[in-house]
Every structure is written in C-alpha cells, then in structure tokens.
N, C-alpha and C. Protein backbone atom coordinates (compact mmCIF):
# COMPACT_ATOMS: atom_id res chain seq x y z
N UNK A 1 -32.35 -1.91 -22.17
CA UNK A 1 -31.43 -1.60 -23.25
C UNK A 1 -31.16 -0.10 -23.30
N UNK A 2 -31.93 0.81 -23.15
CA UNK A 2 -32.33 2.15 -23.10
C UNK A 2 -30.97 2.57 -21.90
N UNK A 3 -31.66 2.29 -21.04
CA UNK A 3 -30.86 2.14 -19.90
C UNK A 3 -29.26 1.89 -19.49
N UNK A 4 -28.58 0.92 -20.08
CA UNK A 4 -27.45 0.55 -20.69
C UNK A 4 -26.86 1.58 -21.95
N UNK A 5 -27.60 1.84 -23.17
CA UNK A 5 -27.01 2.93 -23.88
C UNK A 5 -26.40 4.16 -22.71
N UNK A 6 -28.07 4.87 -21.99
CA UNK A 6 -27.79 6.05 -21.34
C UNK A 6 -26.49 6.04 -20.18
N UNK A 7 -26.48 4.55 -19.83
CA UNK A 7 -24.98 4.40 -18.52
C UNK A 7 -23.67 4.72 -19.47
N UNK A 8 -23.49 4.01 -20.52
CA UNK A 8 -22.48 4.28 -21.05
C UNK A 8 -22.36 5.55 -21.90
N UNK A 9 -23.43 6.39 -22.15
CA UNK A 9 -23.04 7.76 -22.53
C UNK A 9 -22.66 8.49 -21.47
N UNK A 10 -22.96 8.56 -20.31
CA UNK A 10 -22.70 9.05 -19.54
C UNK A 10 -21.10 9.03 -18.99
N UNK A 11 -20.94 8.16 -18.82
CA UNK A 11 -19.66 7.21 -18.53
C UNK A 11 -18.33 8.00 -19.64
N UNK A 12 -18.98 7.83 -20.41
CA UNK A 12 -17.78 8.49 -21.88
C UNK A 12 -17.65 9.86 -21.73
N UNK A 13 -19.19 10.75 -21.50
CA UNK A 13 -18.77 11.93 -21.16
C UNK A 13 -18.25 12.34 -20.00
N UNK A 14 -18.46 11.52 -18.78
CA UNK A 14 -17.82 11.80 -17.62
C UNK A 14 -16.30 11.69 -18.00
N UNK A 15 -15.83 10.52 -18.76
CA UNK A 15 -14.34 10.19 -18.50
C UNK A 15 -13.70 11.29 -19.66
N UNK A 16 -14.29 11.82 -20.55
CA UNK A 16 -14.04 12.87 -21.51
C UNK A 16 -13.62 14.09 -20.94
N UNK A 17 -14.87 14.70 -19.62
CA UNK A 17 -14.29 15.85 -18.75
C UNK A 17 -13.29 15.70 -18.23
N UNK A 18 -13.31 14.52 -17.49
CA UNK A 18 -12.45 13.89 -16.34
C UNK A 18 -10.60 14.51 -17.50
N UNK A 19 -10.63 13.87 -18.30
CA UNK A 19 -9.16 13.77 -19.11
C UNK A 19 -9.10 15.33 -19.72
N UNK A 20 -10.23 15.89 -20.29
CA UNK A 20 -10.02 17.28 -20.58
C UNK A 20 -9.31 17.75 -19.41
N UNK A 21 -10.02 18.27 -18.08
CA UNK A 21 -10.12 19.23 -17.14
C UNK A 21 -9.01 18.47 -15.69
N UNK A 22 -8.97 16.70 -15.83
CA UNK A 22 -8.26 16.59 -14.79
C UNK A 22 -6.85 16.67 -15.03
N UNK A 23 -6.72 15.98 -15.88
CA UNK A 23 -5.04 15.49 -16.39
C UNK A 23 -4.40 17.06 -16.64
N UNK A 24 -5.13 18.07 -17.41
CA UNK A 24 -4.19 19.38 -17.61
C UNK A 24 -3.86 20.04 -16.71
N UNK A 25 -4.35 19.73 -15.15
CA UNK A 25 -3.84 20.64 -14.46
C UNK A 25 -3.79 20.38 -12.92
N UNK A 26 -2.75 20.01 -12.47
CA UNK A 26 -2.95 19.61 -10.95
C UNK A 26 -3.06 21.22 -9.98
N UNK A 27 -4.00 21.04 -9.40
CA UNK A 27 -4.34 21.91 -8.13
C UNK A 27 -2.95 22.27 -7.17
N UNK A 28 -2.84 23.04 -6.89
CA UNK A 28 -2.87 23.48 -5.38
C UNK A 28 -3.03 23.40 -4.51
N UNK A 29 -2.72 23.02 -3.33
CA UNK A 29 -3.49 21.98 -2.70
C UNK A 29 -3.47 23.26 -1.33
N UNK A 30 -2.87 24.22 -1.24
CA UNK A 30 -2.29 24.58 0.07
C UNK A 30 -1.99 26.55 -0.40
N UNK A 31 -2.24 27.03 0.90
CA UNK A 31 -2.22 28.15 0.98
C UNK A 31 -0.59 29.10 1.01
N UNK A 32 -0.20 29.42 0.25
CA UNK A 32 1.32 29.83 0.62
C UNK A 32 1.34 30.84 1.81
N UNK A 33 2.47 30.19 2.59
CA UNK A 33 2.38 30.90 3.99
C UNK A 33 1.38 30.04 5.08
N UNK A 34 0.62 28.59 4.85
CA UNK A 34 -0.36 28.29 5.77
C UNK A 34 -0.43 26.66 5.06
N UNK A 35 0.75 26.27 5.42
CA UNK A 35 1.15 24.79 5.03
C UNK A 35 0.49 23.91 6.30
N UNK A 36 0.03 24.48 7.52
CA UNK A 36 -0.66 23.80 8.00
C UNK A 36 -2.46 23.23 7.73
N UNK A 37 -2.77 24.10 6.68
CA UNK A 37 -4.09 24.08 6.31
C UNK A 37 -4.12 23.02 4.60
N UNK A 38 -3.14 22.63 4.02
CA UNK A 38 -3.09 21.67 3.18
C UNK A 38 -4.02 20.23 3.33
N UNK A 39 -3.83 19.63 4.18
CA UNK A 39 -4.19 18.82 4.86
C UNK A 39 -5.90 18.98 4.75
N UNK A 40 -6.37 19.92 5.18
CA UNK A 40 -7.71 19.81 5.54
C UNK A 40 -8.70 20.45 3.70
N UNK A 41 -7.63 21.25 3.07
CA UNK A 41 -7.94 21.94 1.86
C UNK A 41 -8.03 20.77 0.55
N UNK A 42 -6.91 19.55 0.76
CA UNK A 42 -6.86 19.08 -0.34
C UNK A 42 -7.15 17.39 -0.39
N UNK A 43 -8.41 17.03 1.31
CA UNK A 43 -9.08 15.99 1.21
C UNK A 43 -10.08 16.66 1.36
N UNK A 44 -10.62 18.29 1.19
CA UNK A 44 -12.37 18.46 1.17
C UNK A 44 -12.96 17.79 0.11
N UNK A 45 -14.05 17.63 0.47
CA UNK A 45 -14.65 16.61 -0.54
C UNK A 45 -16.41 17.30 -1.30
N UNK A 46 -16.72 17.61 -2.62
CA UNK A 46 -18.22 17.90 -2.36
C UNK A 46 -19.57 17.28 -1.89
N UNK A 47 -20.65 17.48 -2.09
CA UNK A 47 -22.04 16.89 -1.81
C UNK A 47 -21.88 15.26 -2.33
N UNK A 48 -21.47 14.95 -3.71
CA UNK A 48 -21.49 13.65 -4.60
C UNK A 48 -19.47 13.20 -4.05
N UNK A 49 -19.22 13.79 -3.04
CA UNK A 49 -18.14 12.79 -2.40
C UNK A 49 -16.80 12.60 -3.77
N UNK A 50 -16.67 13.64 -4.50
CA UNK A 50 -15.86 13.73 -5.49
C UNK A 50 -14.64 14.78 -4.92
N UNK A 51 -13.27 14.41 -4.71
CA UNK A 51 -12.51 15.52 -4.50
C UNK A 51 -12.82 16.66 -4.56
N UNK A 52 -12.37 18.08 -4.35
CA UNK A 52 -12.66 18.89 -4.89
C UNK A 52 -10.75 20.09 -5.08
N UNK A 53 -9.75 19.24 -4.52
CA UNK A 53 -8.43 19.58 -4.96
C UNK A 53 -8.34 18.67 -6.29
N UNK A 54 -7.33 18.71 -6.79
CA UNK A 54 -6.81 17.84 -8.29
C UNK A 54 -7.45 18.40 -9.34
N UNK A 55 -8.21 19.51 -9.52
CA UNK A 55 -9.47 19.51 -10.47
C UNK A 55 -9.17 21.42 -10.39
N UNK A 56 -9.40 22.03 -9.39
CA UNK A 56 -9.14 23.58 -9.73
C UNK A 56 -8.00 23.88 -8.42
N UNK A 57 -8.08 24.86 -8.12
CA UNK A 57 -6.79 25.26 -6.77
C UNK A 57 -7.86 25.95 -6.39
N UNK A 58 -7.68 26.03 -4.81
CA UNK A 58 -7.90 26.19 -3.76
C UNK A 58 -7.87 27.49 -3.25
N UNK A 59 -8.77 28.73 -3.08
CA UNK A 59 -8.80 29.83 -3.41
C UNK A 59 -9.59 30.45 -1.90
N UNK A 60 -8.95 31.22 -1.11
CA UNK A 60 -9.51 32.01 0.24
C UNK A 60 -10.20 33.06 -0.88
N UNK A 61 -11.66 33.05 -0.49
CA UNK A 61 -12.47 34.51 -0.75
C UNK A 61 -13.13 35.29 0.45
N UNK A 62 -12.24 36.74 0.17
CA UNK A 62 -12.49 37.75 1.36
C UNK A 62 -14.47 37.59 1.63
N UNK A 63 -14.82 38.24 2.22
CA UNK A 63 -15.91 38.24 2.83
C UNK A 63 -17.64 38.94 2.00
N UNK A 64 -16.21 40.18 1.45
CA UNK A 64 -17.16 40.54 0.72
C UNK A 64 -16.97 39.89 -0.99
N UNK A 65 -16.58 38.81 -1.04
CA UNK A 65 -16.49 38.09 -2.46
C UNK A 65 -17.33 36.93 -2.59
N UNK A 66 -18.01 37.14 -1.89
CA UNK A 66 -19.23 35.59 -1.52
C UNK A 66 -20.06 35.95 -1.01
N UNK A 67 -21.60 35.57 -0.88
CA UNK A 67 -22.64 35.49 -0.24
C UNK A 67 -23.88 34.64 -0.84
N UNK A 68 -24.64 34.65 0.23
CA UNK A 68 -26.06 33.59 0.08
C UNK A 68 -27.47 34.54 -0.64
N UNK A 69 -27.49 33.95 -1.36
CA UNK A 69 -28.86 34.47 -1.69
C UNK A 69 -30.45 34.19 -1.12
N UNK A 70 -30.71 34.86 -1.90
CA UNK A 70 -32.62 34.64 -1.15
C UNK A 70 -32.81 33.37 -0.93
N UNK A 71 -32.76 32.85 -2.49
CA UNK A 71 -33.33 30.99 -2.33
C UNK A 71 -32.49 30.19 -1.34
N UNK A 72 -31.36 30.69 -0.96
CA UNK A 72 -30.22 29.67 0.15
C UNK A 72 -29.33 29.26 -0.45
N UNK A 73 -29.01 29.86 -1.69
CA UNK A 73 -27.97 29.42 -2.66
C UNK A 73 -26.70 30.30 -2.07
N UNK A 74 -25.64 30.22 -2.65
CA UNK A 74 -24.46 31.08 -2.66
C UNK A 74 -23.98 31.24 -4.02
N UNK A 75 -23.63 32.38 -3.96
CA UNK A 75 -22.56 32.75 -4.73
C UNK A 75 -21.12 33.36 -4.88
N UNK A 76 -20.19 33.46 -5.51
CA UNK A 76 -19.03 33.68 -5.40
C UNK A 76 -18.43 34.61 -6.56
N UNK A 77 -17.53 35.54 -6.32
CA UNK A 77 -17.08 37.01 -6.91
C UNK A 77 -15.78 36.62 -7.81
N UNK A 78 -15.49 36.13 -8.87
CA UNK A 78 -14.15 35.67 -9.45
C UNK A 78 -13.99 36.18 -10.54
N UNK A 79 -12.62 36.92 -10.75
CA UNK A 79 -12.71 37.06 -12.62
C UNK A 79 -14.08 37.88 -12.47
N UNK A 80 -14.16 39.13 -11.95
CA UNK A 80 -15.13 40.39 -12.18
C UNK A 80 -16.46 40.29 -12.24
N UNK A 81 -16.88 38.89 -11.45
CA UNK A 81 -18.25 38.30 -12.05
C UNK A 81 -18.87 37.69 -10.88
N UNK A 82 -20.54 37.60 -10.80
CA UNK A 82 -20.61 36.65 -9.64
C UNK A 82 -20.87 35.17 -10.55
N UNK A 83 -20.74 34.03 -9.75
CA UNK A 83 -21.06 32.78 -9.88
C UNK A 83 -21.57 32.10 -9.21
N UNK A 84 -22.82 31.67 -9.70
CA UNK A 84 -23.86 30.81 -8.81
C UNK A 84 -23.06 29.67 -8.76
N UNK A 85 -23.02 29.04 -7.05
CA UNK A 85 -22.56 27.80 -6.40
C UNK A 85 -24.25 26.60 -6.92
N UNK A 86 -23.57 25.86 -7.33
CA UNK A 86 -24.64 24.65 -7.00
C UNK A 86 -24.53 24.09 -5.60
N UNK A 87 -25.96 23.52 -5.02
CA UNK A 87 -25.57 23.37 -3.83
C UNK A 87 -25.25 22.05 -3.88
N UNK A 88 -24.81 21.31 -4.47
CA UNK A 88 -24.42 19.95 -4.19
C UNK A 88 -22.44 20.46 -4.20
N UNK A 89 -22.25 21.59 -4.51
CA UNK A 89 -20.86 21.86 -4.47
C UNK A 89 -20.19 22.10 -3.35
N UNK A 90 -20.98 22.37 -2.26
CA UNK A 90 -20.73 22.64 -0.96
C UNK A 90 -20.26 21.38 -0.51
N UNK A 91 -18.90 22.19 0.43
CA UNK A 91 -18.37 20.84 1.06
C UNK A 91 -18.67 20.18 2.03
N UNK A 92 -18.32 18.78 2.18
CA UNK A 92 -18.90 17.72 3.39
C UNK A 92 -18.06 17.88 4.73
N UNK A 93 -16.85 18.42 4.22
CA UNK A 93 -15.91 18.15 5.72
C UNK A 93 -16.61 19.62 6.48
N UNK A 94 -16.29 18.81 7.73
CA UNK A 94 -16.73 20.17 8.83
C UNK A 94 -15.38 21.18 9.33
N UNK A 95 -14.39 20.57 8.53
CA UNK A 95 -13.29 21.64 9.39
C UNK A 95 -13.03 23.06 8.26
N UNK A 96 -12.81 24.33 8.51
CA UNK A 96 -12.45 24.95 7.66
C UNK A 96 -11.30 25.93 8.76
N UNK A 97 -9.97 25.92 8.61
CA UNK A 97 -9.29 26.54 9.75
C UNK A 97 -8.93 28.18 9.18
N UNK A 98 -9.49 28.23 7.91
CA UNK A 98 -9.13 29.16 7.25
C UNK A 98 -9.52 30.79 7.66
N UNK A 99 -10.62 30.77 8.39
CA UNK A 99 -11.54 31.48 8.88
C UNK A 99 -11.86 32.77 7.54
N UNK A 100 -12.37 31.92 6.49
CA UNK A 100 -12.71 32.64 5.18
C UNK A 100 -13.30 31.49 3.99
N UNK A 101 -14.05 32.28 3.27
CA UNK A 101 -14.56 30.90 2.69
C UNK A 101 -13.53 30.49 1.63
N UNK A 102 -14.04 29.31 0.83
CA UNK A 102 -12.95 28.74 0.08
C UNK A 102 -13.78 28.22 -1.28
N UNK A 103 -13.18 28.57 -2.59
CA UNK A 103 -13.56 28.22 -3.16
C UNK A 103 -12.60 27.18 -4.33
N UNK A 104 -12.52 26.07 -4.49
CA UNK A 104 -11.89 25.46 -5.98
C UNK A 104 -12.50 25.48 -6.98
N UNK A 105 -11.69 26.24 -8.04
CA UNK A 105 -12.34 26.42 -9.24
C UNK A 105 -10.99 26.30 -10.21
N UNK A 106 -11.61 26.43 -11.48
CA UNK A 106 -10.64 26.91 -12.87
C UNK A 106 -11.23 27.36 -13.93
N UNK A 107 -10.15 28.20 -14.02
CA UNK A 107 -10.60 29.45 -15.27
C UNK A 107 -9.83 29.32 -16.61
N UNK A 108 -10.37 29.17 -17.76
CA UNK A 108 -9.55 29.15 -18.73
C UNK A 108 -10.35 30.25 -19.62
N UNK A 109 -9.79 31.19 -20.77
CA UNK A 109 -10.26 31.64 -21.54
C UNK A 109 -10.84 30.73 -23.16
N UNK A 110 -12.12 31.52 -23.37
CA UNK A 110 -12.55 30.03 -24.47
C UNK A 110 -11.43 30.32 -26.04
N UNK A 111 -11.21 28.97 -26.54
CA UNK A 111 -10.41 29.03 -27.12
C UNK A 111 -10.95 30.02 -28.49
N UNK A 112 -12.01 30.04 -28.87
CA UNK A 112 -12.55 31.05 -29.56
C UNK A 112 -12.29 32.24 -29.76
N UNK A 113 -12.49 32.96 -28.62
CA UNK A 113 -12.85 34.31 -27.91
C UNK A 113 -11.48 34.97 -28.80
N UNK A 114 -11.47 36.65 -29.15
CA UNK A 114 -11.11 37.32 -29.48
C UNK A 114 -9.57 37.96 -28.41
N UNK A 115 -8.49 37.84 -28.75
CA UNK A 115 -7.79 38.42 -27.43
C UNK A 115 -8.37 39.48 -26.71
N UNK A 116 -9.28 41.16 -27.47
CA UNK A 116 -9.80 41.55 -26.93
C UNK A 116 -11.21 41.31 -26.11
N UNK A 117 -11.97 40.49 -26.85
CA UNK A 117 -13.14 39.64 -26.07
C UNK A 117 -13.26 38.73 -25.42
N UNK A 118 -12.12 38.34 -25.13
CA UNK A 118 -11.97 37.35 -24.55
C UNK A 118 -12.80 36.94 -22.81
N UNK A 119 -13.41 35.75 -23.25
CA UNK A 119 -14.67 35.40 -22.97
C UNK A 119 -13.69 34.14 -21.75
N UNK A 120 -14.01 34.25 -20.32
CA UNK A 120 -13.30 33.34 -19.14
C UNK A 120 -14.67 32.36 -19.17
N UNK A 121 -14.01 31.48 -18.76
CA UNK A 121 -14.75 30.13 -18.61
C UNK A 121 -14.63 29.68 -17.30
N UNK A 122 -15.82 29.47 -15.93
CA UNK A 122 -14.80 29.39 -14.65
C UNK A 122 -15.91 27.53 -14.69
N UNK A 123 -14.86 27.13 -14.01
CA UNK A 123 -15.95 26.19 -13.53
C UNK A 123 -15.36 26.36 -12.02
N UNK A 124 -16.33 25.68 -11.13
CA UNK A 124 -16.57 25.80 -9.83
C UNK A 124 -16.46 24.40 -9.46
N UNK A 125 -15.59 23.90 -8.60
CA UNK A 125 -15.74 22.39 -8.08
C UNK A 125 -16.42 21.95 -7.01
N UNK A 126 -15.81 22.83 -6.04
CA UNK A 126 -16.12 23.24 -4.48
C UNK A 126 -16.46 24.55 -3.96
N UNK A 127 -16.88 24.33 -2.80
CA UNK A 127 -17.31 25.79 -2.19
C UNK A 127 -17.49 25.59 -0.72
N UNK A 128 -16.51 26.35 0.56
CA UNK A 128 -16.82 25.57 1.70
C UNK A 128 -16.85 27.33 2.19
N UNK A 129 -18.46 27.75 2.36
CA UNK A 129 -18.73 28.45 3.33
C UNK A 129 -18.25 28.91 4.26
N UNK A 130 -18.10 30.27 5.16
CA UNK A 130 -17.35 30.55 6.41
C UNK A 130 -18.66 29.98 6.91
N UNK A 131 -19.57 29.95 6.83
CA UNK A 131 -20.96 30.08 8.00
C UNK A 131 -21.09 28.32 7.98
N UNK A 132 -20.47 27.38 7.39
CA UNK A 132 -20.75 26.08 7.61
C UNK A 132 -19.57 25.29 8.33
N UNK A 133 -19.81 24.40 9.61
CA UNK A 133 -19.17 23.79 9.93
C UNK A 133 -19.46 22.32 10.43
C-alpha cells in the first residue's frame, strides 16, 4: 500500500515538472551554421534514456567552460557560475561531431528575485563530454 501511495506521488510530481518545464519551451535542436549536427544533438539521450533536446537547447561549451573534477564528476561554466553535472546526465550516444562539449540546459530567473537580485535558476538536462565517445 505504502508502495502504491509512493508510485503515484512520484508519478504526479514527475508529470508536474514534465508540464511546468516541458510544454513552455521547445529546444533547439541544432547549431546555427551546423545543420548537419541536428541529427546527432537532438536524439542524444541521458544515463535514465530520457531525451535530453525538447527540455533545454543545446549549447557548444568552449574548453575552458567545463571540466572534471577530483571525484570524476564534471562541471560546467553558465550564467557566471560553475554547475555540478550529475553523472547520470552524461550522454549515452557515442557520436559528438561537434568537437566541443555540449551541454542542454535552461535558465529562467526565479520569479521572486528582485530585478536587481535577480537570482538564475539553471537546470542541466544533458552533458556530452569532449573526452567521451
């Protein structure tokens, strides 16, 4: 019974993000200027096999805007800040033609926040490494 409550809370809050964060905003799927790389950018997929286009756009980060940390984690440089990658965010496909890493994300400011304090909100969907193939 326990069990059944916890599936369907879950379920409600999944489909709650899902309609917040999916429906407001379709991705990007493709690099302007590099319409041949669409294709491989907007079926990457993460660790849990969830898109990772439809959800944020599709973002080349220079070299020095990313790196791995001690523990084997990564992180990524956006909006003046670093951001720890979860590693289940890393992508499954092996192709990246981009020769730069890639990150999908979205940024909104919180609706709170002060125009001058204004406080960014990033979430991170995906993350496909230059060093992984």
């Amino acid at each position: 019974m326990l069990v059944d409550r916890l599936f369907w809370a879950v379920s409600i809050l999944l489909g709650a993000l899902l309609l917040r964060f999916g429906l407001t905003k379709l991705a990007d799927a493709h690099v302007p200027g590099h319409e041949e790389w669409t294709d491989v950018l907007s079926t990457s997929k993460n660790q849990y096999n969830g898109q990772c286009c439809g959800l944020g756009d599709a973002q080349l980060v220079e070299f020095d805007d990313w790196r791995r940390t001690i523990d084997g984690n990564y992180e990524v440089y956006l909006l003046g800040q670093w951001w720890r990658i979860e590693p289940w965010k890393i992508t499954i496909n092996q192709v990246n033609p981009t020769g730069k890493a890639i990150v999908w994300y979205d940024a909104d400011p919180e609706e709170e926040a002060e125009e001058a304090d204004a406080v960014v909100r990033v979430i991170i969907y995906c993350f496909k490494p230059l060093d992984t193939y």
